[in-house]
N, C-alpha and C. Protein backbone atom coordinates (compact mmCIF):
# COMPACT_ATOMS: atom_id res chain seq x y z
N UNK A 1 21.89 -14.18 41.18
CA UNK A 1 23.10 -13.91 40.42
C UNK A 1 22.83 -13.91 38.92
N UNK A 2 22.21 -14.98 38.37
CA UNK A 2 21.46 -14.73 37.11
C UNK A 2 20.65 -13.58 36.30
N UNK A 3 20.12 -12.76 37.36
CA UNK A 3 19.70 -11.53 37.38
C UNK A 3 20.43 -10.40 37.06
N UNK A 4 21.60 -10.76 37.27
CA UNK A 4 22.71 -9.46 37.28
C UNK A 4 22.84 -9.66 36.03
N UNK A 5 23.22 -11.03 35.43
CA UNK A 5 24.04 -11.00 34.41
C UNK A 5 23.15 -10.95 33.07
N UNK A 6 22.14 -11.17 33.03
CA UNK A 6 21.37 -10.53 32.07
C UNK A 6 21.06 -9.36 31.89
N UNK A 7 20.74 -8.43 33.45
CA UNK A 7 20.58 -6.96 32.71
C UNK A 7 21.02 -6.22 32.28
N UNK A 8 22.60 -6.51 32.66
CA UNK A 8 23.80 -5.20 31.89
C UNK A 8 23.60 -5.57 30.49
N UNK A 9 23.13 -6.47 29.74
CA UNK A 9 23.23 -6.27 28.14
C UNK A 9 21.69 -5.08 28.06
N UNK A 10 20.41 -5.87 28.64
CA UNK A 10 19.26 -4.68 28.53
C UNK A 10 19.73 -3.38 28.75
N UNK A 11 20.57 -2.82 30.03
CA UNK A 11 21.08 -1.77 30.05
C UNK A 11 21.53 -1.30 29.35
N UNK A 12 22.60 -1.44 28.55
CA UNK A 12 23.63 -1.29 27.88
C UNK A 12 22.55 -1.00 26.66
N UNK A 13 21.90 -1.65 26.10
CA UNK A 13 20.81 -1.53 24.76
C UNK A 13 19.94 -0.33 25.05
N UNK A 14 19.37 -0.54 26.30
CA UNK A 14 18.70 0.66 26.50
C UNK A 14 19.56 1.95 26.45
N UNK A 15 20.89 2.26 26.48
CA UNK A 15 21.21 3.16 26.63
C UNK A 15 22.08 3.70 25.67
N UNK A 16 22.39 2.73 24.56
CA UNK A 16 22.61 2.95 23.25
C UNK A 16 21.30 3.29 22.14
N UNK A 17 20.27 2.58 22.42
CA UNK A 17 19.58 2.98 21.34
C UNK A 17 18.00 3.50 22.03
N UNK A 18 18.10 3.70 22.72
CA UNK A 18 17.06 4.93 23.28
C UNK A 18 17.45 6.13 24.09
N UNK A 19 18.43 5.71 25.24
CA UNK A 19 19.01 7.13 26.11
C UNK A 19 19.46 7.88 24.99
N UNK A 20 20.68 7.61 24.25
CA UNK A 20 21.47 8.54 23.49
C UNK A 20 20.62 9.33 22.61
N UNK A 21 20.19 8.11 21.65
CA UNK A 21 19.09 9.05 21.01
C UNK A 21 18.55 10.26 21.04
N UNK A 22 18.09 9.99 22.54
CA UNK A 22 16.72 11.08 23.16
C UNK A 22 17.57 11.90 23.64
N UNK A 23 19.19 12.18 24.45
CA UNK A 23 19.86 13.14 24.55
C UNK A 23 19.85 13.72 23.49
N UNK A 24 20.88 13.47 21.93
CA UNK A 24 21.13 13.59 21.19
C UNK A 24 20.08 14.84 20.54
N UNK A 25 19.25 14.18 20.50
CA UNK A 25 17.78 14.88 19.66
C UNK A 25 17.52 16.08 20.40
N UNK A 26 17.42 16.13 21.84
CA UNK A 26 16.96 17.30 22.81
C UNK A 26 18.49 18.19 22.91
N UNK A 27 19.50 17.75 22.97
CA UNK A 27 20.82 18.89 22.94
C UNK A 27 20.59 19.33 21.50
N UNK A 28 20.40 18.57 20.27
CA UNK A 28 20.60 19.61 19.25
C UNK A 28 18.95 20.61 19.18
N UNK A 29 17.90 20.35 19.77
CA UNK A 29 16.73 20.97 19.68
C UNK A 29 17.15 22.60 20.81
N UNK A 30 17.62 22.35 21.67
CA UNK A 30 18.51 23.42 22.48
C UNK A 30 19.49 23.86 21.75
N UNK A 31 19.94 23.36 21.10
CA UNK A 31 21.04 24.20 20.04
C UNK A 31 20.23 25.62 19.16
N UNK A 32 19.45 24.91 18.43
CA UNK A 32 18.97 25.49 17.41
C UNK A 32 17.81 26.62 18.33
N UNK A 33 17.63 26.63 19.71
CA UNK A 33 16.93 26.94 20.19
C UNK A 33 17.94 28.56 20.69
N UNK A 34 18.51 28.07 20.94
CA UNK A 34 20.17 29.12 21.67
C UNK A 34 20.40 29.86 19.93
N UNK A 35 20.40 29.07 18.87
CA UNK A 35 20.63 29.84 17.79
C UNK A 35 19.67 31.02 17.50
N UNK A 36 18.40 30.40 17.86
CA UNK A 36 17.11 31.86 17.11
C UNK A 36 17.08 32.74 18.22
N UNK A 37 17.85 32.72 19.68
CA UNK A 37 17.81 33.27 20.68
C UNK A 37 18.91 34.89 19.40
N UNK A 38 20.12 34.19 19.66
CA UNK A 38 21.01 34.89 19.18
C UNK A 38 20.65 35.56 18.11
N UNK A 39 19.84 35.13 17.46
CA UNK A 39 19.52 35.68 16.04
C UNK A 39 18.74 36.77 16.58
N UNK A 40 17.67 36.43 17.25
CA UNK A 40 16.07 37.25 17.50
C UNK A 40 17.17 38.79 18.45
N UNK A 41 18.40 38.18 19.19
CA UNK A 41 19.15 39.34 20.08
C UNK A 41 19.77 40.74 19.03
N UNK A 42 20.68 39.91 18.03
CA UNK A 42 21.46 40.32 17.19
C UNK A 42 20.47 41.26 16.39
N UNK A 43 19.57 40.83 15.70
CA UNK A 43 18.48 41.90 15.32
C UNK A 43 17.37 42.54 15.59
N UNK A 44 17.10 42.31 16.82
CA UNK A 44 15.95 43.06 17.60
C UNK A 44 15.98 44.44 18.36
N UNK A 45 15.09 45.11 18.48
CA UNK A 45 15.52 46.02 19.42
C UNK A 45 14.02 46.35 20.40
N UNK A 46 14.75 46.80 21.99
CA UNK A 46 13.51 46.85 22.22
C UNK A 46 12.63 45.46 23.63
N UNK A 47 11.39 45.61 23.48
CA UNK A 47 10.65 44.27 23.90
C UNK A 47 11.91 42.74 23.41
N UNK A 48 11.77 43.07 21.70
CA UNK A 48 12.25 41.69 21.22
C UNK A 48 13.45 41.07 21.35
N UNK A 49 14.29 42.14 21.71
CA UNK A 49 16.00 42.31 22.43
C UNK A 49 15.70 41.25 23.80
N UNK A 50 14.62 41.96 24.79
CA UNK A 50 14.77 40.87 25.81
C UNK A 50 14.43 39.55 25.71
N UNK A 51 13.51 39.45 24.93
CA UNK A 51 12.89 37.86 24.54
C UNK A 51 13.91 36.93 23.77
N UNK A 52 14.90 37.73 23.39
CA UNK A 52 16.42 36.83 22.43
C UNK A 52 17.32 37.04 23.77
N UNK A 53 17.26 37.60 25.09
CA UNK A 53 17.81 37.15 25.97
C UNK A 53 17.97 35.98 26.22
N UNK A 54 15.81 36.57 27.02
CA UNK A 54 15.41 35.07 27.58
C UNK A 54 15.56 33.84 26.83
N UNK A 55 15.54 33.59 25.13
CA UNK A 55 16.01 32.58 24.89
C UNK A 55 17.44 31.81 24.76
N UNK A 56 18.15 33.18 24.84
CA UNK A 56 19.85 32.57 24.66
C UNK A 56 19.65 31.57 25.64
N UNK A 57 19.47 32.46 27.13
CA UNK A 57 19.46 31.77 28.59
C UNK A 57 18.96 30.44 28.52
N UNK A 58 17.45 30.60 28.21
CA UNK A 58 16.78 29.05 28.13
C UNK A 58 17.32 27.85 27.59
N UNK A 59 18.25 28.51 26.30
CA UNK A 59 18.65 27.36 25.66
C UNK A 59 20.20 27.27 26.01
N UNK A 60 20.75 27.68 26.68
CA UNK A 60 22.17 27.24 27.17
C UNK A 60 21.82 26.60 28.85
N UNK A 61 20.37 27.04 29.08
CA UNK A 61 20.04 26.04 30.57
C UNK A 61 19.83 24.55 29.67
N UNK A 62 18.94 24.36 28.56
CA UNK A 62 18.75 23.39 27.96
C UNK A 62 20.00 22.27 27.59
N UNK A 63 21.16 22.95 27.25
CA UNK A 63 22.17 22.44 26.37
C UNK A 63 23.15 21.81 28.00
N UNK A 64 23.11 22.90 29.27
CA UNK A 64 23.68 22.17 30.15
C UNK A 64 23.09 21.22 30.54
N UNK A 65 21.86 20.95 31.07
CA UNK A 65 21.16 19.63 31.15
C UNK A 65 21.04 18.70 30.33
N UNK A 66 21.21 18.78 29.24
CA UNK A 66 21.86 17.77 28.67
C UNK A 66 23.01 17.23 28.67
N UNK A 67 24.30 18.23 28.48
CA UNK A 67 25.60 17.30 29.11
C UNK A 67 25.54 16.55 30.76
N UNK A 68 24.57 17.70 31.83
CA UNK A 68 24.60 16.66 32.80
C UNK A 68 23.91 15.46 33.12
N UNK A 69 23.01 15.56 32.17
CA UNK A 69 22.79 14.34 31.85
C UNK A 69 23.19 13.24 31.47
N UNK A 70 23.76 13.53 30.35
CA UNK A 70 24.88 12.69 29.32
C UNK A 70 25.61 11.95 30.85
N UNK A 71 26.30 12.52 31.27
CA UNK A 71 27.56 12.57 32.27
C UNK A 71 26.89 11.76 33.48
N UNK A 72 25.29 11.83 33.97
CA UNK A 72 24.72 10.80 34.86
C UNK A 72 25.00 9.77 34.71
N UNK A 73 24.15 9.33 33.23
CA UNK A 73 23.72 8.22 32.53
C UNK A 73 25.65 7.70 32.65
N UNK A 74 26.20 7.95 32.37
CA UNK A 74 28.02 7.59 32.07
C UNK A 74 28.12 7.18 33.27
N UNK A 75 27.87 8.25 34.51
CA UNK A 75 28.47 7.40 36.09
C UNK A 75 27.29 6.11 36.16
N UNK A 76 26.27 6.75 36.05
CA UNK A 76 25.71 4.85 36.14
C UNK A 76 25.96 3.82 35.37
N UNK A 77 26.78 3.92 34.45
CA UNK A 77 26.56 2.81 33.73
C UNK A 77 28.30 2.62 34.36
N UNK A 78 29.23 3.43 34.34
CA UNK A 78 30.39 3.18 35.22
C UNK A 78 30.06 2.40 36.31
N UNK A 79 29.28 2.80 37.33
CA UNK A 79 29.27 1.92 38.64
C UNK A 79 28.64 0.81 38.25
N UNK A 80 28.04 0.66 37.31
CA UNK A 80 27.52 -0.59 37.38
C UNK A 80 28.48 -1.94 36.15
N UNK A 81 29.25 -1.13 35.79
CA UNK A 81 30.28 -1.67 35.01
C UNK A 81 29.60 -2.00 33.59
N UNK A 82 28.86 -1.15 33.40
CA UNK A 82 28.57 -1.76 31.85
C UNK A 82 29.25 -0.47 30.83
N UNK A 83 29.45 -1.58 30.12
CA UNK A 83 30.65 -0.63 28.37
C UNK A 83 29.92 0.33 28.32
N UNK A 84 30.41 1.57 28.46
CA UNK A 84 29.72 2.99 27.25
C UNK A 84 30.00 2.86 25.92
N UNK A 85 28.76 2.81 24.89
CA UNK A 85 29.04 2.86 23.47
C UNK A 85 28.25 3.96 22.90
N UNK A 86 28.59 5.04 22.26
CA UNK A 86 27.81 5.75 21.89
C UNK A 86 27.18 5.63 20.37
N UNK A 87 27.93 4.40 19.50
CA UNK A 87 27.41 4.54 18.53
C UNK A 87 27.92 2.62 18.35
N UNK A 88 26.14 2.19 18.14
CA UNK A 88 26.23 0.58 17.88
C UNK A 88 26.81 0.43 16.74
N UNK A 89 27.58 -1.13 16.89
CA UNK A 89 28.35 -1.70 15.74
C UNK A 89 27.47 -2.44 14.86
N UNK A 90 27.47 -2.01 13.62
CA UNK A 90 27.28 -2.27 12.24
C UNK A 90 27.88 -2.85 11.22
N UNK A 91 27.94 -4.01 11.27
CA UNK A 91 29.05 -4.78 10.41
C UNK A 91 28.50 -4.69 9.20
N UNK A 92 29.73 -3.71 8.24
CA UNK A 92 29.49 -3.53 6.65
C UNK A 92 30.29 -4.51 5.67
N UNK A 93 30.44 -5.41 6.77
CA UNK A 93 31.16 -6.69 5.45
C UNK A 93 30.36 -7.43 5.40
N UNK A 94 30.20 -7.61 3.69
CA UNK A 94 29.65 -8.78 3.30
C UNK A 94 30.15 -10.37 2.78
């Protein structure tokens, strides 16, 4: 029983300041990835037209695996009853 009740804080830490993170960082790297797609589409013609396809595609497969991700990590930490926080508290009073 002791066991339980210590790991939901490790959990909970681990998943504030490393899960999110590493979502965070990889959805906006798929962002910007879906952006040069659009760009390379919008002005290419040709070969380079399909290759700003294939990247729109890649990077909106990228950007959904990340929300379903996001959305895993949330049901597990639901079933296991620990708080979702997406951004740790920082006390700015001095």
């Amino acid at each position: 029983m002791n066991d339980a009740i210590t790991i939901v804080p490790f959990l909970r830490k681990v998943s504030i300041f490393i899960l999110n993170p590493i979502i965070f960082i990889l959805f906006v790297v798929a962002s910007i990835y879906f952006a040069w797609g659009v760009f390379t589409l919008i002005t290419a013609d040709g070969t380079k037209r399909k290759e700003g396809k294939d990247v729109v595609v890649w990077g909106l497969v990228g950007m959904f695996i990340m929300f379903s991700t996001y959305g895993i990590i949330g049901l597990i930490l639901d079933t296991f009853g620990i708080e979702k926080s997406t951004v740790p508290y920082i006390n700015t009073r001095l």
